[in-house]
Structure formats: C-alpha cells, structure tokens
N, C-alpha and C. Protein backbone atom coordinates (compact mmCIF):
# COMPACT_ATOMS: atom_id res chain seq x y z
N UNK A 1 0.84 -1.18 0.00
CA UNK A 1 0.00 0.00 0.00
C UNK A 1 0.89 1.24 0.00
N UNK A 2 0.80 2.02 -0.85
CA UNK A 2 1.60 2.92 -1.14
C UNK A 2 1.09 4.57 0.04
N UNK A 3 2.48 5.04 0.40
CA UNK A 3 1.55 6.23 1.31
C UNK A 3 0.74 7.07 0.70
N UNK A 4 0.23 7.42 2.07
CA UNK A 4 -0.67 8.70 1.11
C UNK A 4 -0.52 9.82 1.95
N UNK A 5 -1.50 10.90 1.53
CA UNK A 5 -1.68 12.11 2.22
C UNK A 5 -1.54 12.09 3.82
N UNK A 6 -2.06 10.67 4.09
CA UNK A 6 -2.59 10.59 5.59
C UNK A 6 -1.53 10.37 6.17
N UNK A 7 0.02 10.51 5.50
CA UNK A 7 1.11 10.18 6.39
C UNK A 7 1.90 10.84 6.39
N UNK A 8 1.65 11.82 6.21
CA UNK A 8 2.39 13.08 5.98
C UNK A 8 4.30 12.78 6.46
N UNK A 9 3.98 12.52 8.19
CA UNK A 9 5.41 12.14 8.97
C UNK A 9 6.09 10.98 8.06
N UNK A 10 5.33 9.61 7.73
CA UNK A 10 6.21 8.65 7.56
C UNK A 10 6.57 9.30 5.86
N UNK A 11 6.22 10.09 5.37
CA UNK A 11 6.21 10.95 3.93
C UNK A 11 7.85 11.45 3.82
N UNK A 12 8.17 12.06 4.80
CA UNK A 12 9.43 12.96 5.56
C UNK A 12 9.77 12.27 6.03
N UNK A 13 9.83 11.23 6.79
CA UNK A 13 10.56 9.95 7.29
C UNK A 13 11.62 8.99 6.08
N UNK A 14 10.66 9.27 4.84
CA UNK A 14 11.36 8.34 3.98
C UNK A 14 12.22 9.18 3.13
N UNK A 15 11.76 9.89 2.67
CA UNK A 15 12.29 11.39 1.92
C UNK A 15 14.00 11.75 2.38
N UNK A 16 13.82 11.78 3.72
CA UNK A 16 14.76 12.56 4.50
C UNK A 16 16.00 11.96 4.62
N UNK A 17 16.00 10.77 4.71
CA UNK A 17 17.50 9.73 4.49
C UNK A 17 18.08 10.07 3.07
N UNK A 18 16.68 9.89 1.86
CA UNK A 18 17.05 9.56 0.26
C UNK A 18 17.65 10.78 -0.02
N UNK A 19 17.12 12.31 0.73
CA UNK A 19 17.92 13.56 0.88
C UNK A 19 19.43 13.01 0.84
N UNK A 20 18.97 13.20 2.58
CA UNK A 20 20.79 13.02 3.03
C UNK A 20 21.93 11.90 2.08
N UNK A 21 21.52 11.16 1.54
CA UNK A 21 22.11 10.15 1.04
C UNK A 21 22.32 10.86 -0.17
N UNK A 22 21.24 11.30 -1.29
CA UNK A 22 21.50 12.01 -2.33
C UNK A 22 22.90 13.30 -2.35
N UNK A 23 22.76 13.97 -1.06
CA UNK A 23 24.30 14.81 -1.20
C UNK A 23 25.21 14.28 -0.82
N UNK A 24 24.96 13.40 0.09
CA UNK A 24 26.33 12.66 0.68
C UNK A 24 26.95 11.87 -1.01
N UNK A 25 26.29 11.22 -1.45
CA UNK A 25 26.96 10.84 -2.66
C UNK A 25 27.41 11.45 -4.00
N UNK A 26 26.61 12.88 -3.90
CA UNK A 26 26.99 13.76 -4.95
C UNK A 26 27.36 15.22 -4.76
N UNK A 27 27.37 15.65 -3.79
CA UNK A 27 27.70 17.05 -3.47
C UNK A 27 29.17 17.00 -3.29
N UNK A 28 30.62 16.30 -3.37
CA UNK A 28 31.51 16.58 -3.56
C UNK A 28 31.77 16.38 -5.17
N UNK A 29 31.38 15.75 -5.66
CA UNK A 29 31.78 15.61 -7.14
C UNK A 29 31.12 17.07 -7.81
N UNK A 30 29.93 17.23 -6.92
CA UNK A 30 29.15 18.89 -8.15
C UNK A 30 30.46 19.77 -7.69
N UNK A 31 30.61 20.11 -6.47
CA UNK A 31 31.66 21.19 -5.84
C UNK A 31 33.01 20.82 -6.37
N UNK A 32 33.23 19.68 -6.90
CA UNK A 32 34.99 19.74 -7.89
C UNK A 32 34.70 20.26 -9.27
N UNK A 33 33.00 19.84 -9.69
CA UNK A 33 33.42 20.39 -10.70
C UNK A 33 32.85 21.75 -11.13
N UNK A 34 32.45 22.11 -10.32
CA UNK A 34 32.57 23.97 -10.09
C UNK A 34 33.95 24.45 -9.83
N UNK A 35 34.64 23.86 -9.07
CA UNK A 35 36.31 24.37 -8.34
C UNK A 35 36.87 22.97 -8.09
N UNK A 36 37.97 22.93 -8.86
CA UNK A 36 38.87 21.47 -8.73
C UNK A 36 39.62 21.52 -6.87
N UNK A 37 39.54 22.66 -6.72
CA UNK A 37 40.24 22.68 -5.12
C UNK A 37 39.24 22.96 -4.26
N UNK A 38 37.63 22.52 -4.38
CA UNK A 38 37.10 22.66 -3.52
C UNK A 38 37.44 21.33 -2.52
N UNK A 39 37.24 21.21 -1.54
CA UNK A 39 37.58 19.97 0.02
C UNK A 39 35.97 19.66 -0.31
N UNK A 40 36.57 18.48 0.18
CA UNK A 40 35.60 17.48 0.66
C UNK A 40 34.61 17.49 1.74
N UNK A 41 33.38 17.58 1.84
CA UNK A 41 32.49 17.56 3.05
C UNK A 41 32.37 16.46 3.77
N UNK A 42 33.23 17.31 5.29
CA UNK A 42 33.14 16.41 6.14
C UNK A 42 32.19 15.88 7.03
N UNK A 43 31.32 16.55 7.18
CA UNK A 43 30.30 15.83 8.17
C UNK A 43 28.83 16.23 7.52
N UNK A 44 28.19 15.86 7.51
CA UNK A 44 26.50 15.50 6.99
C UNK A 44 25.55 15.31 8.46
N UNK A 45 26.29 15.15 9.65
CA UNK A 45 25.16 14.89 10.56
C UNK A 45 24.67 15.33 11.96
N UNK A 46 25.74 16.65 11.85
CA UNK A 46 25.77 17.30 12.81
C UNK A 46 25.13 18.78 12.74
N UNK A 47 23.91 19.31 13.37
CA UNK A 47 23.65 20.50 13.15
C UNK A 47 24.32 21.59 13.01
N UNK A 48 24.52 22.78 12.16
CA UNK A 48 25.05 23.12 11.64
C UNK A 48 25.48 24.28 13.06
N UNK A 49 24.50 24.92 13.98
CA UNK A 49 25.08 25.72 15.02
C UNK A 49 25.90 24.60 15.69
N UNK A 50 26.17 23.78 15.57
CA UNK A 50 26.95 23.04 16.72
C UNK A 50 28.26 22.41 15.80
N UNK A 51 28.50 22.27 14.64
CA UNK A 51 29.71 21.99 14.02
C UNK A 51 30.75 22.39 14.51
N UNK A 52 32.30 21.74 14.55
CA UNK A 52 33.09 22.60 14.80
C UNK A 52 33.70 21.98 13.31
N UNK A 53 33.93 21.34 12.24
CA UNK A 53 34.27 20.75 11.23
C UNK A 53 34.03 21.24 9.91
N UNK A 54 34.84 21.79 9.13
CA UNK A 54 34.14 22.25 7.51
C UNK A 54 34.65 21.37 6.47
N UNK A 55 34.14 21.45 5.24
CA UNK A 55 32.81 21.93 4.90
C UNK A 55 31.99 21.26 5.96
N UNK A 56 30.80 21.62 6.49
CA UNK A 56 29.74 20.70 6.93
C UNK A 56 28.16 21.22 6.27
N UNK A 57 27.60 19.82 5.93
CA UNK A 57 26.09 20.34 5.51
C UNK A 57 24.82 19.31 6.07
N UNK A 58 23.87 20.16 6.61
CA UNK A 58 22.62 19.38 7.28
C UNK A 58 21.79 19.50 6.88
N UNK A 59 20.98 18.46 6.99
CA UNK A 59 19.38 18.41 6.18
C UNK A 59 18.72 18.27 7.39
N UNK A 60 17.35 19.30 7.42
CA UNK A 60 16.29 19.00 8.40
C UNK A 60 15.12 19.24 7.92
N UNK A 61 13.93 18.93 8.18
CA UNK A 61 12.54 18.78 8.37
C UNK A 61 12.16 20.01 8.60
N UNK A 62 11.33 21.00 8.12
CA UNK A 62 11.05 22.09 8.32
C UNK A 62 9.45 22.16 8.74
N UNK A 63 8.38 21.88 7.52
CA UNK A 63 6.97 22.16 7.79
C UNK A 63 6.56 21.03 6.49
N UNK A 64 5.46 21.00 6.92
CA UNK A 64 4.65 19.61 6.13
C UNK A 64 3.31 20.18 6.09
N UNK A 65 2.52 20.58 5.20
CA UNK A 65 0.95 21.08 4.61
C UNK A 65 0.24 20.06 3.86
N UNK A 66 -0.86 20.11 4.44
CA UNK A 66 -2.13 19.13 3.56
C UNK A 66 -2.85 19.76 2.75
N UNK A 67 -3.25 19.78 1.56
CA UNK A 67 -4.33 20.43 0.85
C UNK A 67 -5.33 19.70 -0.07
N UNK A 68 -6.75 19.72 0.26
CA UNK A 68 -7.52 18.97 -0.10
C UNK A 68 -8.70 19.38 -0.75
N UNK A 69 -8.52 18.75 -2.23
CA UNK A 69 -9.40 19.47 -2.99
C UNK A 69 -10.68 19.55 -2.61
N UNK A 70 -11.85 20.88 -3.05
CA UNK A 70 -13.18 20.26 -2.20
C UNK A 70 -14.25 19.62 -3.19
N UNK A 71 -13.91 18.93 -4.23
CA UNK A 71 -14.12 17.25 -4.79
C UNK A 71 -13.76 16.09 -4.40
N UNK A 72 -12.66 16.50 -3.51
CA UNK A 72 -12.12 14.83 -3.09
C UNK A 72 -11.30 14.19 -4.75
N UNK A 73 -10.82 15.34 -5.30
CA UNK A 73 -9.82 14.85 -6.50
C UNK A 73 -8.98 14.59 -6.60
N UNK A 74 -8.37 15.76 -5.60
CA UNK A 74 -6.84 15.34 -5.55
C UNK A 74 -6.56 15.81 -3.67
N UNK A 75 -5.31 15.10 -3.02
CA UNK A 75 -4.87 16.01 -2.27
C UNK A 75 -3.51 16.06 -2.25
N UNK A 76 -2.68 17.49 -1.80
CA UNK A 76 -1.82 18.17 -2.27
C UNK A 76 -1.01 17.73 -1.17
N UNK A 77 0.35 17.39 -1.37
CA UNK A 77 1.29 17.88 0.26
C UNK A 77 2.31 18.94 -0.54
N UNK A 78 3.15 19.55 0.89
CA UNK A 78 3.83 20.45 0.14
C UNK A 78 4.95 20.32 1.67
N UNK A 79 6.36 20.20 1.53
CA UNK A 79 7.12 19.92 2.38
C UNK A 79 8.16 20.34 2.34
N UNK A 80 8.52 20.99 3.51
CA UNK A 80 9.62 21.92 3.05
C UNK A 80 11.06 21.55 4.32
N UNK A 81 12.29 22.03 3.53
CA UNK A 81 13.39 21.36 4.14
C UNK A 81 14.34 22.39 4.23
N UNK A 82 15.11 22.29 4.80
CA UNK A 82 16.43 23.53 5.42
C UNK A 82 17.11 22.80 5.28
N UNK A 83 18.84 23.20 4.24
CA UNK A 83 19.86 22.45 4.15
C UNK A 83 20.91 23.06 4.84
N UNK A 84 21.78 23.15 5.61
CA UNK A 84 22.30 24.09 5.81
C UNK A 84 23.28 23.51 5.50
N UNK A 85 24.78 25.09 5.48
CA UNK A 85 26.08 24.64 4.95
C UNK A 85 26.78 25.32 5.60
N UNK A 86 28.08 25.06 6.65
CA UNK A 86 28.73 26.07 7.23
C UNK A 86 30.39 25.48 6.41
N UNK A 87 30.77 26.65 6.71
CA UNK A 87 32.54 27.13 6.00
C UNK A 87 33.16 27.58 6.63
N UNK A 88 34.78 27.15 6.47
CA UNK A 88 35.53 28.46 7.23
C UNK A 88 36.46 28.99 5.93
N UNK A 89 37.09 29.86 6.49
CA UNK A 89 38.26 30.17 5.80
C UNK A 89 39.17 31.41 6.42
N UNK A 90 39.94 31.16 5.77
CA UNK A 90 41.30 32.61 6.42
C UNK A 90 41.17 33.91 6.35
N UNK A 91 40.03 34.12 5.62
CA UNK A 91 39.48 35.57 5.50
C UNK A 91 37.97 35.66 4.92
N UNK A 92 37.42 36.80 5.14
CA UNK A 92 36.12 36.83 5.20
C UNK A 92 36.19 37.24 3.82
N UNK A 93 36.41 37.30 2.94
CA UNK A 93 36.20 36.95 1.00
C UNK A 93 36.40 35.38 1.26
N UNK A 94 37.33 35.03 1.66
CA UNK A 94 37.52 33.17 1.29
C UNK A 94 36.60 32.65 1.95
N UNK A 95 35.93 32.91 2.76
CA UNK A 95 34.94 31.90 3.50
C UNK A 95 33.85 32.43 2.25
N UNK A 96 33.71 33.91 2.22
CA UNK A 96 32.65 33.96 1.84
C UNK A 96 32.36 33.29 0.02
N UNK A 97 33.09 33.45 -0.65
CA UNK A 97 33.83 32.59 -1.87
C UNK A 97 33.38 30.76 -1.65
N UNK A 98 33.71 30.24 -0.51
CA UNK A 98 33.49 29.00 -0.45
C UNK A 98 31.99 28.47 0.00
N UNK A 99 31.58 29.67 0.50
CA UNK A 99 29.87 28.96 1.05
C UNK A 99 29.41 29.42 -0.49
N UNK A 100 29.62 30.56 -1.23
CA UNK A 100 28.89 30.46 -2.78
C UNK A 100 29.20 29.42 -3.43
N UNK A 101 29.91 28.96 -3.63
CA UNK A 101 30.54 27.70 -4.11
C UNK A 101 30.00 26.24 -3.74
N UNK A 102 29.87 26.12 -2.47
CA UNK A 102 28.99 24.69 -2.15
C UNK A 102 27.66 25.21 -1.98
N UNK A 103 27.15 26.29 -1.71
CA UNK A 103 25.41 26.29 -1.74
C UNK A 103 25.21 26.08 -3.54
N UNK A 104 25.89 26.35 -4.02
CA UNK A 104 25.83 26.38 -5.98
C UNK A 104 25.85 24.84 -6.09
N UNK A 105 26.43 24.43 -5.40
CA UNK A 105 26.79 22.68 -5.82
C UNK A 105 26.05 22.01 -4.82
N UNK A 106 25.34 22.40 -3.93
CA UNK A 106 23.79 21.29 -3.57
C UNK A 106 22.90 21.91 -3.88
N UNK A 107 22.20 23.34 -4.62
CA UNK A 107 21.58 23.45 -5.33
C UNK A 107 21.20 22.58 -7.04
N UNK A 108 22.53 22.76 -7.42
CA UNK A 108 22.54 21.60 -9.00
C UNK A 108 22.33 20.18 -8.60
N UNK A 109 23.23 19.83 -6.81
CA UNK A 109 22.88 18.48 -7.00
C UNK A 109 21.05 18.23 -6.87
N UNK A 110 20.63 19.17 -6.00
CA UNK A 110 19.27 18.66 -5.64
C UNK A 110 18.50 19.31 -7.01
N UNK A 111 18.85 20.37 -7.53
CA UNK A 111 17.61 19.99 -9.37
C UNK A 111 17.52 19.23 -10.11
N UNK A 112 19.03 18.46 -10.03
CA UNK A 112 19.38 17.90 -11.18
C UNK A 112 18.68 15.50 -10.49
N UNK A 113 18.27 16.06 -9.34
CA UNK A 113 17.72 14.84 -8.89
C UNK A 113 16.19 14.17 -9.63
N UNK A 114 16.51 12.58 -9.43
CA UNK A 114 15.26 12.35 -10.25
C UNK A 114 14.22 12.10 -8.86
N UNK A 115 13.17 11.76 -9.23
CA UNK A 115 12.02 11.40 -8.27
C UNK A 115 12.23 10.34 -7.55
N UNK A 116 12.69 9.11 -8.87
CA UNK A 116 13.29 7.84 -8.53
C UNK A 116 14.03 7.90 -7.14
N UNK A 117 15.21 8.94 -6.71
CA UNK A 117 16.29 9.32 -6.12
C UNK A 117 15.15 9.82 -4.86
N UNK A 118 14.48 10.46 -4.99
CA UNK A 118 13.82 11.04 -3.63
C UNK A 118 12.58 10.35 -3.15
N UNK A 119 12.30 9.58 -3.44
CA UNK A 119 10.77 8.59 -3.62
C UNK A 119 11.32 7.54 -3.37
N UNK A 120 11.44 7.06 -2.02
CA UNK A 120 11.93 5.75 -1.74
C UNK A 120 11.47 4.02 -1.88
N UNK A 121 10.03 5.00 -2.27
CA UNK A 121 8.83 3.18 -1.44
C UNK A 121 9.17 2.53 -2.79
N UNK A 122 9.22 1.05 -2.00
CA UNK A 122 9.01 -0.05 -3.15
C UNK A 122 8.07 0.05 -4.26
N UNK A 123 7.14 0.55 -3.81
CA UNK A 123 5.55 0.39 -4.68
C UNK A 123 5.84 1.60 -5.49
N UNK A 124 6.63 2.71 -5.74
CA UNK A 124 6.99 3.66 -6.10
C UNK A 124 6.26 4.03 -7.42
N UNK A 125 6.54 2.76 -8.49
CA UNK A 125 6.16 2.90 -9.77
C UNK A 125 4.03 3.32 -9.69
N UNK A 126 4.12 2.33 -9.26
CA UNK A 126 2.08 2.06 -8.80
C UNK A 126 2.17 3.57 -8.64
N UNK A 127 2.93 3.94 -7.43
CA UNK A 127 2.71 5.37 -7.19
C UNK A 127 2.38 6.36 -7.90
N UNK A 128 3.44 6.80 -8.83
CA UNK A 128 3.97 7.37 -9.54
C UNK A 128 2.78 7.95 -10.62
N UNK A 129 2.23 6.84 -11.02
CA UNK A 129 1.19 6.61 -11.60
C UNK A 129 0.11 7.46 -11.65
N UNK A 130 -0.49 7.41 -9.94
CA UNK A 130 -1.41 8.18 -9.71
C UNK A 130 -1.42 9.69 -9.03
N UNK A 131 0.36 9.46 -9.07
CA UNK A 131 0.56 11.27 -8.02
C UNK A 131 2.05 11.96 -9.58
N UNK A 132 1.88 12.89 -8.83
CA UNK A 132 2.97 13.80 -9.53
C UNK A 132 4.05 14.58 -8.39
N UNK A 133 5.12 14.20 -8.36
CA UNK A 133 6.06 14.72 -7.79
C UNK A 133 7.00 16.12 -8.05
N UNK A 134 7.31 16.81 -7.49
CA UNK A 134 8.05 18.49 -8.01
C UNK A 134 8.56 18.52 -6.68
N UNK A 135 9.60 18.98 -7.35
CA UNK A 135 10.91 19.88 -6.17
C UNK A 135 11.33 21.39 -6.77
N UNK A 136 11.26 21.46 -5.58
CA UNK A 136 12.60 23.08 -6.30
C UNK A 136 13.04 23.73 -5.10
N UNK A 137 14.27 24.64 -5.33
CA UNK A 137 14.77 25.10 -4.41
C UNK A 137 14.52 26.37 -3.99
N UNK A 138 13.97 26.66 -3.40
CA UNK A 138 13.15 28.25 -4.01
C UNK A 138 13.91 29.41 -2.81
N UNK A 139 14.74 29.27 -1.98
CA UNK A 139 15.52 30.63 -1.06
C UNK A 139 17.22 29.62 -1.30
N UNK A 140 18.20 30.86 -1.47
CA UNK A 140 19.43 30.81 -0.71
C UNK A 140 19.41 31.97 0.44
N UNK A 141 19.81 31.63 1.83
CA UNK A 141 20.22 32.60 2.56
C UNK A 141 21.31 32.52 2.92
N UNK A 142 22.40 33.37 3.32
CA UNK A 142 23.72 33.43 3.65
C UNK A 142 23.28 34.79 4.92
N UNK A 143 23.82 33.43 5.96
CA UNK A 143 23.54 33.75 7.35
C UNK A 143 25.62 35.05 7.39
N UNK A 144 25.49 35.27 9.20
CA UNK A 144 26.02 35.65 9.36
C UNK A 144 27.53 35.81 9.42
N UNK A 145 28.89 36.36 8.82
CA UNK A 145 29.83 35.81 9.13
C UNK A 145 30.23 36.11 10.59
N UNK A 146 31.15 35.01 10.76
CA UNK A 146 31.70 35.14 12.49
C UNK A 146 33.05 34.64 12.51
N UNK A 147 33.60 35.15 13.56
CA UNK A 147 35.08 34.62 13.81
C UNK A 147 35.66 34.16 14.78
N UNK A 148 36.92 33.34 14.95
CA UNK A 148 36.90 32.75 15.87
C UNK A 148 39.16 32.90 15.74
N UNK A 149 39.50 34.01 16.03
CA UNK A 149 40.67 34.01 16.00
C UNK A 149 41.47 34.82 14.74
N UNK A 150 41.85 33.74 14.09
CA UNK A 150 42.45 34.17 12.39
C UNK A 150 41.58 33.00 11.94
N UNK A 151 40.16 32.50 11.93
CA UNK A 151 39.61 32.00 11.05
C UNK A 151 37.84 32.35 10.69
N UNK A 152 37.66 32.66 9.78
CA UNK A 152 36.42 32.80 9.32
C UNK A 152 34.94 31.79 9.37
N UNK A 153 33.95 32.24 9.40
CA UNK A 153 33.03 31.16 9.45
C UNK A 153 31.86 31.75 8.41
N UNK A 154 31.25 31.29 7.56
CA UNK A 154 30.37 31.79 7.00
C UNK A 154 29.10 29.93 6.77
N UNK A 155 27.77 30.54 7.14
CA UNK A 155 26.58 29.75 7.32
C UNK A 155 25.85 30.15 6.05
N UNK A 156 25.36 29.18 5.41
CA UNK A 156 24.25 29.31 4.39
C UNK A 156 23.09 28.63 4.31
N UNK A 157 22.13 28.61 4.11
CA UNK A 157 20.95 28.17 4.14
C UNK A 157 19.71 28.16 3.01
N UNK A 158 19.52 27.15 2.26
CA UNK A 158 18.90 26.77 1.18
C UNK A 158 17.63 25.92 1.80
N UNK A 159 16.63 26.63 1.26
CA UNK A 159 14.98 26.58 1.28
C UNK A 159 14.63 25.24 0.06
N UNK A 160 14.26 23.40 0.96
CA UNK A 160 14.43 22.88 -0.41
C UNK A 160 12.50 22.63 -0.29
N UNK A 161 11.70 22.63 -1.42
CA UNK A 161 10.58 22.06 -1.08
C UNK A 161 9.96 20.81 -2.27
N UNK A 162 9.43 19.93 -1.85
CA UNK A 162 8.79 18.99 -1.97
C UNK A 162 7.14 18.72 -1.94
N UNK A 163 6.40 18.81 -3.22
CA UNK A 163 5.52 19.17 -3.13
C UNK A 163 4.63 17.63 -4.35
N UNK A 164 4.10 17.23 -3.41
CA UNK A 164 3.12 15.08 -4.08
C UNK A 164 1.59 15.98 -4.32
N UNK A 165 1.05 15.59 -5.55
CA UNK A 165 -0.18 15.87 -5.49
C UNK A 165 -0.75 14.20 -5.99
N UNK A 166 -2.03 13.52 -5.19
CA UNK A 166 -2.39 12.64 -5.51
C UNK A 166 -3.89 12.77 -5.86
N UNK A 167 -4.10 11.43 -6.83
CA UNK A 167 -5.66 11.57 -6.80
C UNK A 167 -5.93 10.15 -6.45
C-alpha cells in the first residue's frame, strides 16, 4: 500500500535519508566540478550551530501542509526542508567565496535529482502513476559571518521544497 496524504510524517521519514544520502553521494563531485580545489564535506550529521568541522552540511525537516481538494480529486502535500552549509576560511572573502561555491553545488545536485532518487517506497512505480512529484529550491540565505581568531566562518541556508499531489 503505497503512502498517502494521511502520512504526511512517515512521507518525511522516507524522503529525508534519500535527501541526506543524495548529497552525501553527490555534493563533492558537483563542488569539484565547479572548483577542482574545492575539500571534501566532512560531516552531513551534525547541526550546523553546533559543528566545529568544515565543509559541513545538514538536512532538516522544516513544515509539512495538507491540501484537499473540495471534490475529493486530488490532495496536495507540500514539504519543506532547510539544508544548511557552514565554511571556514582565512578571510572573510575566502569563507565567503566557499559557502557560494557549495550552496551552488547542492543546489545543481538537488535539481538535477530524479524522483526515482527522492521517492523511496518499493511500490513507487504504482505510485507514480497516480501522483505527480516536483521539487525546487526556491531561497538561498547566507547567514552571518563570524570569527573565531584568524579563522572565518560563513553559514548558508537553502529553502528545499517537496511538493506530491495525488488523486
């Protein structure tokens, strides 16, 4: 039985790994080939105010909406996710240089994703069938820079949403 509307949580439950897994396997290859000397992201699982490690990038759960046609035709979800990305660097151009640089390269990785990739359930195809899936990334924010000595920190934050309409 394939989910539906009525599960909104286990919806974002399944989603949210195929996320994390989707950059963990492709967000260093987009960021080399934007910049051959971009580094490698080291951690994926630590919230981003609490990192002490760069690159680091987190995926979280933001808000989850029901919308229901008043035919009973279709109903809508719409789900939205916060990626965040923190950086350092030796000066506040180089940090700030390197968070444009990896928010650019999990932006392409997450457009350039198929449904297949974010749609985990077995029954997927059946699914597929009767719903329509859309993503897009619709905010970059570039939080505050901060410092901590002679090293820079710059935070970014990408608005991802996820939006199933079924009938």
């Amino acid at each position: 039985m394939p989910f539906s509307s009525k599960f909104q949580a286990q919806f974002i439950g399944g989603v949210l790994p195929q996320l994390r897994a989707l950059l963990v396997a492709n967000l260093d290859e987009a960021a080399q080939a934007i910049d051959g000397d971009a580094r490698a992201v080291v951690a994926f699982d630590t919230p981003i105010p609490l990192t002490t490690v760069f690159p680091s990038v987190y995926v979280s759960p933001v808000a989850s909406a029901l919308d229901q046609s008043a035919d009973d035709q279709y109903i809508g979800q719409d789900h939205t996710f916060f990626i965040d990305v923190a950086l350092d660097g030796r000066t506040p151009d180089a940090a700030t240089d390197a968070l444009l640089l990896y928010m650019r390269a999990v932006d392409q990785v997450l457009r350039s994703a198929t449904d297949a990739e974010l749609f985990p359930y077995a029954d997927a195809a059946e699914h597929r069938l009767r719903s329509r899936l859309a993503w897009e990334v619709t905010e970059h924010r570039f939080d505050i820079l901060r410092t901590d000595g002679t090293q820079y920190r710059r935070d970014g934050r990408l608005t991802f949403r996820i939006q199933l309409i079924e009938r």
